[in-house]
PDB file of N, CA and C in Angstrom:
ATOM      1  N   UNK A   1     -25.677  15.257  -0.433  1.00  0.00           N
ATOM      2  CA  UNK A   1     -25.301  14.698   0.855  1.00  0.00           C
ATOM      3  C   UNK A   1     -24.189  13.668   0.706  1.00  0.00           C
ATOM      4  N   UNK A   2     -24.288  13.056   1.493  1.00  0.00           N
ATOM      5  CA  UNK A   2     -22.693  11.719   1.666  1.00  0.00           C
ATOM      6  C   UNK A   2     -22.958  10.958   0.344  1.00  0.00           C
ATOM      7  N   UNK A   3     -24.093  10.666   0.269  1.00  0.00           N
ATOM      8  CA  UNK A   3     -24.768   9.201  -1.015  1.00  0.00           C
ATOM      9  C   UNK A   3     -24.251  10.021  -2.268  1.00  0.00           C
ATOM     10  N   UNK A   4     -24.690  11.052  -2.306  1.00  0.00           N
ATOM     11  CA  UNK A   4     -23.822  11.821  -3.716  1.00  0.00           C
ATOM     12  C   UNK A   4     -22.615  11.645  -3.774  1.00  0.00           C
ATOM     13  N   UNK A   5     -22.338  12.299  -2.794  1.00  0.00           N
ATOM     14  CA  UNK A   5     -20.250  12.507  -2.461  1.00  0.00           C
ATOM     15  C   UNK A   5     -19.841  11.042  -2.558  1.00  0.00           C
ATOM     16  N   UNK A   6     -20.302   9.881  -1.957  1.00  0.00           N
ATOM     17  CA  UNK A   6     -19.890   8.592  -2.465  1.00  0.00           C
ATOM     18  C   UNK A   6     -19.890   8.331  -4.242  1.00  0.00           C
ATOM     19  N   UNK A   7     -21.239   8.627  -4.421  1.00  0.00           N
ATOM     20  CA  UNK A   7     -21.566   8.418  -5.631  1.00  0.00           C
ATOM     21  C   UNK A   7     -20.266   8.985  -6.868  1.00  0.00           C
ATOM     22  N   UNK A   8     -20.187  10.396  -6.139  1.00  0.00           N
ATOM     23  CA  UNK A   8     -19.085  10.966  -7.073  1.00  0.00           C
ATOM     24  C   UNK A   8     -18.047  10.530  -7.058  1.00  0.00           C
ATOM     25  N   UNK A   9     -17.875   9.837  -6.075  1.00  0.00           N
ATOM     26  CA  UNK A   9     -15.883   9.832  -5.773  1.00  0.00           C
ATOM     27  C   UNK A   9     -16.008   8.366  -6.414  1.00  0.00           C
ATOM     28  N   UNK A  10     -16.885   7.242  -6.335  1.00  0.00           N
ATOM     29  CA  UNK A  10     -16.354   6.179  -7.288  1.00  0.00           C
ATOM     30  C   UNK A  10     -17.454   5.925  -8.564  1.00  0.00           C
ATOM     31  N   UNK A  11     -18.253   6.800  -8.627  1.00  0.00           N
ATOM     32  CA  UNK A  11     -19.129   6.621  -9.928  1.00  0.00           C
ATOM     33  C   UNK A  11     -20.240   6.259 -10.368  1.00  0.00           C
ATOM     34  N   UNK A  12     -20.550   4.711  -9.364  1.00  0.00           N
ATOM     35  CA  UNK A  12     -21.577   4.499  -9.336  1.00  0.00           C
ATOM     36  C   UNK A  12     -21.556   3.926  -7.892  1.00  0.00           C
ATOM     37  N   UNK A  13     -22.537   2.735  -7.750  1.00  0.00           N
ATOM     38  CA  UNK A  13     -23.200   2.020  -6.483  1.00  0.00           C
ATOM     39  C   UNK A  13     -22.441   1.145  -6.570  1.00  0.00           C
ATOM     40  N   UNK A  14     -21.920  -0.031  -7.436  1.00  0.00           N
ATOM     41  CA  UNK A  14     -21.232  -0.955  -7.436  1.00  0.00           C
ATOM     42  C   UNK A  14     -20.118  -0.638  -7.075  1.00  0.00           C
ATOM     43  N   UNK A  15     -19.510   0.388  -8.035  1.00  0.00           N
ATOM     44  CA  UNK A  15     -17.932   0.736  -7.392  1.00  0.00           C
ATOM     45  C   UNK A  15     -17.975   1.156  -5.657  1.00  0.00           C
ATOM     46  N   UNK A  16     -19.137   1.710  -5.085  1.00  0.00           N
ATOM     47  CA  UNK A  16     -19.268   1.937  -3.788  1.00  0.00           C
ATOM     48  C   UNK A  16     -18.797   0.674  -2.864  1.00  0.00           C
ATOM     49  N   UNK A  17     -19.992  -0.283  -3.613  1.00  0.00           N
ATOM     50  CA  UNK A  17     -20.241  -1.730  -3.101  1.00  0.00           C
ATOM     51  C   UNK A  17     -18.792  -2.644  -3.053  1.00  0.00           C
ATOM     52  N   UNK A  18     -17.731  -1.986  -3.940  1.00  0.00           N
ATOM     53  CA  UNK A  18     -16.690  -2.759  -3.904  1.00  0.00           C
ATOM     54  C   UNK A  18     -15.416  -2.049  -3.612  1.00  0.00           C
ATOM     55  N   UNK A  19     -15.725  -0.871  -2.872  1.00  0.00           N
ATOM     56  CA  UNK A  19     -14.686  -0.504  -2.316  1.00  0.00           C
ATOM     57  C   UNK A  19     -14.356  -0.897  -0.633  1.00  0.00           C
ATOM     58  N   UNK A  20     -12.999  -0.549  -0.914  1.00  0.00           N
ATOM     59  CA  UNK A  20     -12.500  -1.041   0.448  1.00  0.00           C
ATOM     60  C   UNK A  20     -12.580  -0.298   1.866  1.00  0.00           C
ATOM     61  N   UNK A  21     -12.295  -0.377   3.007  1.00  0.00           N
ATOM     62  CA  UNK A  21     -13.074   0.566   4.115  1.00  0.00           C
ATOM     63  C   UNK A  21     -11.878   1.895   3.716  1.00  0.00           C
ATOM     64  N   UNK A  22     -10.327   1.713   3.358  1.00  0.00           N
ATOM     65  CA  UNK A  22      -9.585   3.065   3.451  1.00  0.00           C
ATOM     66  C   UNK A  22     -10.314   3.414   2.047  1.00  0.00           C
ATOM     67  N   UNK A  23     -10.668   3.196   0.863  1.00  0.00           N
ATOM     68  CA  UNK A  23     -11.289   4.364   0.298  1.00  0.00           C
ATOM     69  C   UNK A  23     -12.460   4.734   0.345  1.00  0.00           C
ATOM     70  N   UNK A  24     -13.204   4.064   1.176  1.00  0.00           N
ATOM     71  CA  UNK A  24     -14.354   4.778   1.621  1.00  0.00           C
ATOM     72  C   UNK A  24     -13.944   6.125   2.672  1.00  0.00           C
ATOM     73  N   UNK A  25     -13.012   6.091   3.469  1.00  0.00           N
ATOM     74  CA  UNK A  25     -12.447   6.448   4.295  1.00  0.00           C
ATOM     75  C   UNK A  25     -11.774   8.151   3.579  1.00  0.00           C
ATOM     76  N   UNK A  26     -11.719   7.901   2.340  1.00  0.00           N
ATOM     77  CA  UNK A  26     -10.536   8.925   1.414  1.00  0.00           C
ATOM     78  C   UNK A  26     -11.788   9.479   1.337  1.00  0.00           C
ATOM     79  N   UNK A  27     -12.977   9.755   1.367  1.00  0.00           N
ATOM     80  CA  UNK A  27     -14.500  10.402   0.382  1.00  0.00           C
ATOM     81  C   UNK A  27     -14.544  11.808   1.431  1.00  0.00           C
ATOM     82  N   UNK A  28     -14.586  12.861   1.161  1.00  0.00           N
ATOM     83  CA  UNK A  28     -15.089  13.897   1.856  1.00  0.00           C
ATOM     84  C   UNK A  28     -16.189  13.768   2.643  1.00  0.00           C
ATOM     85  N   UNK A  29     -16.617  13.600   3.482  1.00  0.00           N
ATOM     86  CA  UNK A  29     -17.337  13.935   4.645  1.00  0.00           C
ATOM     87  C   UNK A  29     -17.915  12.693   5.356  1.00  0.00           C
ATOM     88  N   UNK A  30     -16.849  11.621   4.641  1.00  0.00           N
ATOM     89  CA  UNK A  30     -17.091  10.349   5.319  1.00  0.00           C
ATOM     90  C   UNK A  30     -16.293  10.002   6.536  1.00  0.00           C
ATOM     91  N   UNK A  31     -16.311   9.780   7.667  1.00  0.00           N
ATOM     92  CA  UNK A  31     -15.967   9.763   8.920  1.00  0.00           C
ATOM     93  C   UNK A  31     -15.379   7.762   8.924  1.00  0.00           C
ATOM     94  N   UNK A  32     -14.528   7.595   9.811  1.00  0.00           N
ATOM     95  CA  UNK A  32     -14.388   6.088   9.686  1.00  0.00           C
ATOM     96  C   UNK A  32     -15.220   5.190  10.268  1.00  0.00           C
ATOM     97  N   UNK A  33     -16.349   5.738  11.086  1.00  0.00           N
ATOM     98  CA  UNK A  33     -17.390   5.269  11.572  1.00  0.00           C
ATOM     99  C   UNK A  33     -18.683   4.817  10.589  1.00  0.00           C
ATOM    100  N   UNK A  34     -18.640   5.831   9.758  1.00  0.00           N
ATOM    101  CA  UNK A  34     -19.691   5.426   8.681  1.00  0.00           C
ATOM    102  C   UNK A  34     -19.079   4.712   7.806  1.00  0.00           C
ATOM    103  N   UNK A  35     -17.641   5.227   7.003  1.00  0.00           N
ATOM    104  CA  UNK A  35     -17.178   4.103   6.168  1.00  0.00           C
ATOM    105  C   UNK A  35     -17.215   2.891   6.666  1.00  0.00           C
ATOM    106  N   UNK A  36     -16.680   2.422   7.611  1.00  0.00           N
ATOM    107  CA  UNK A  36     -16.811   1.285   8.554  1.00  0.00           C
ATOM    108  C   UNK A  36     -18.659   0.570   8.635  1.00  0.00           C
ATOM    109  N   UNK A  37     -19.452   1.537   8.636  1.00  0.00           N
ATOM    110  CA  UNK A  37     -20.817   1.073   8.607  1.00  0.00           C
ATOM    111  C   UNK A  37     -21.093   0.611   7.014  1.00  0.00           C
ATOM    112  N   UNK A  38     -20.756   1.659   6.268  1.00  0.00           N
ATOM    113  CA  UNK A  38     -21.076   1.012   4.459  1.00  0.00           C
ATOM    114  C   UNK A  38     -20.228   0.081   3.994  1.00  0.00           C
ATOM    115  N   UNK A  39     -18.878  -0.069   4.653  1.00  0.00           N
ATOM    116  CA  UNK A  39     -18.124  -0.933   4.495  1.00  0.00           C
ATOM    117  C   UNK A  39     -19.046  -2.906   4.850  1.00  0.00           C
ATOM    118  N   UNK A  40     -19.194  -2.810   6.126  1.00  0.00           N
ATOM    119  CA  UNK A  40     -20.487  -3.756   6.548  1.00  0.00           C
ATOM    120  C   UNK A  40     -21.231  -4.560   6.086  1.00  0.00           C
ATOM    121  N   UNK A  41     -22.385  -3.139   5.364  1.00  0.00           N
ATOM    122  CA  UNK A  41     -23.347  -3.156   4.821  1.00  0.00           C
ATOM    123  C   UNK A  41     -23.273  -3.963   3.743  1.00  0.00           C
ATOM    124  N   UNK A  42     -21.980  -3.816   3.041  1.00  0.00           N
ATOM    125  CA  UNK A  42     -21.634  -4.408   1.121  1.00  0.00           C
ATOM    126  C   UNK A  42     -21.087  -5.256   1.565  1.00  0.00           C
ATOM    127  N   UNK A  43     -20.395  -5.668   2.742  1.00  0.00           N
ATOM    128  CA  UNK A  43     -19.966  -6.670   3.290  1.00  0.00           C
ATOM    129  C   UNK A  43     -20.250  -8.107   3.860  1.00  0.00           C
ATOM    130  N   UNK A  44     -21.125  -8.018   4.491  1.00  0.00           N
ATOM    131  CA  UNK A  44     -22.149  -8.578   5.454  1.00  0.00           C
ATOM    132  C   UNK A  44     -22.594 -10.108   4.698  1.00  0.00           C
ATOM    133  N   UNK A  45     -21.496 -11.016   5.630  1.00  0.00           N
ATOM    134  CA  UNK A  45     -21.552 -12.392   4.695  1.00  0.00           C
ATOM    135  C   UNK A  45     -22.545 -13.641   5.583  1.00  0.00           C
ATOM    136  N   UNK A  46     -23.005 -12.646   6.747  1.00  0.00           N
ATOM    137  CA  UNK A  46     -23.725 -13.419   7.658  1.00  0.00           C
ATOM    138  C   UNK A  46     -25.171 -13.919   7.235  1.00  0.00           C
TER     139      UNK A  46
END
């Protein structure tokens, strides 16, 4: 699913965790709505 396809395109969870919203954005079947949501998620300084 997407968590793989993330997984693959930067390797692990951290590299996920520290990517930016356009290469989340570059991942196959990631939409800018969800990158934008995982973007957030690793984000989220509130």
């Amino acid at each position: 699913g997407r968590k793989r396809a993330l997984l693959l395109h930067f390797g692990s969870a951290k590299a996920v965790s520290r990517a930016g919203l356009e290469d989340l954005k570059a991942v196959s079947g990631i939409s800018g709505t969800l990158a934008q949501t995982i973007y957030d998620f690793f984000h989220d300084k509130g």
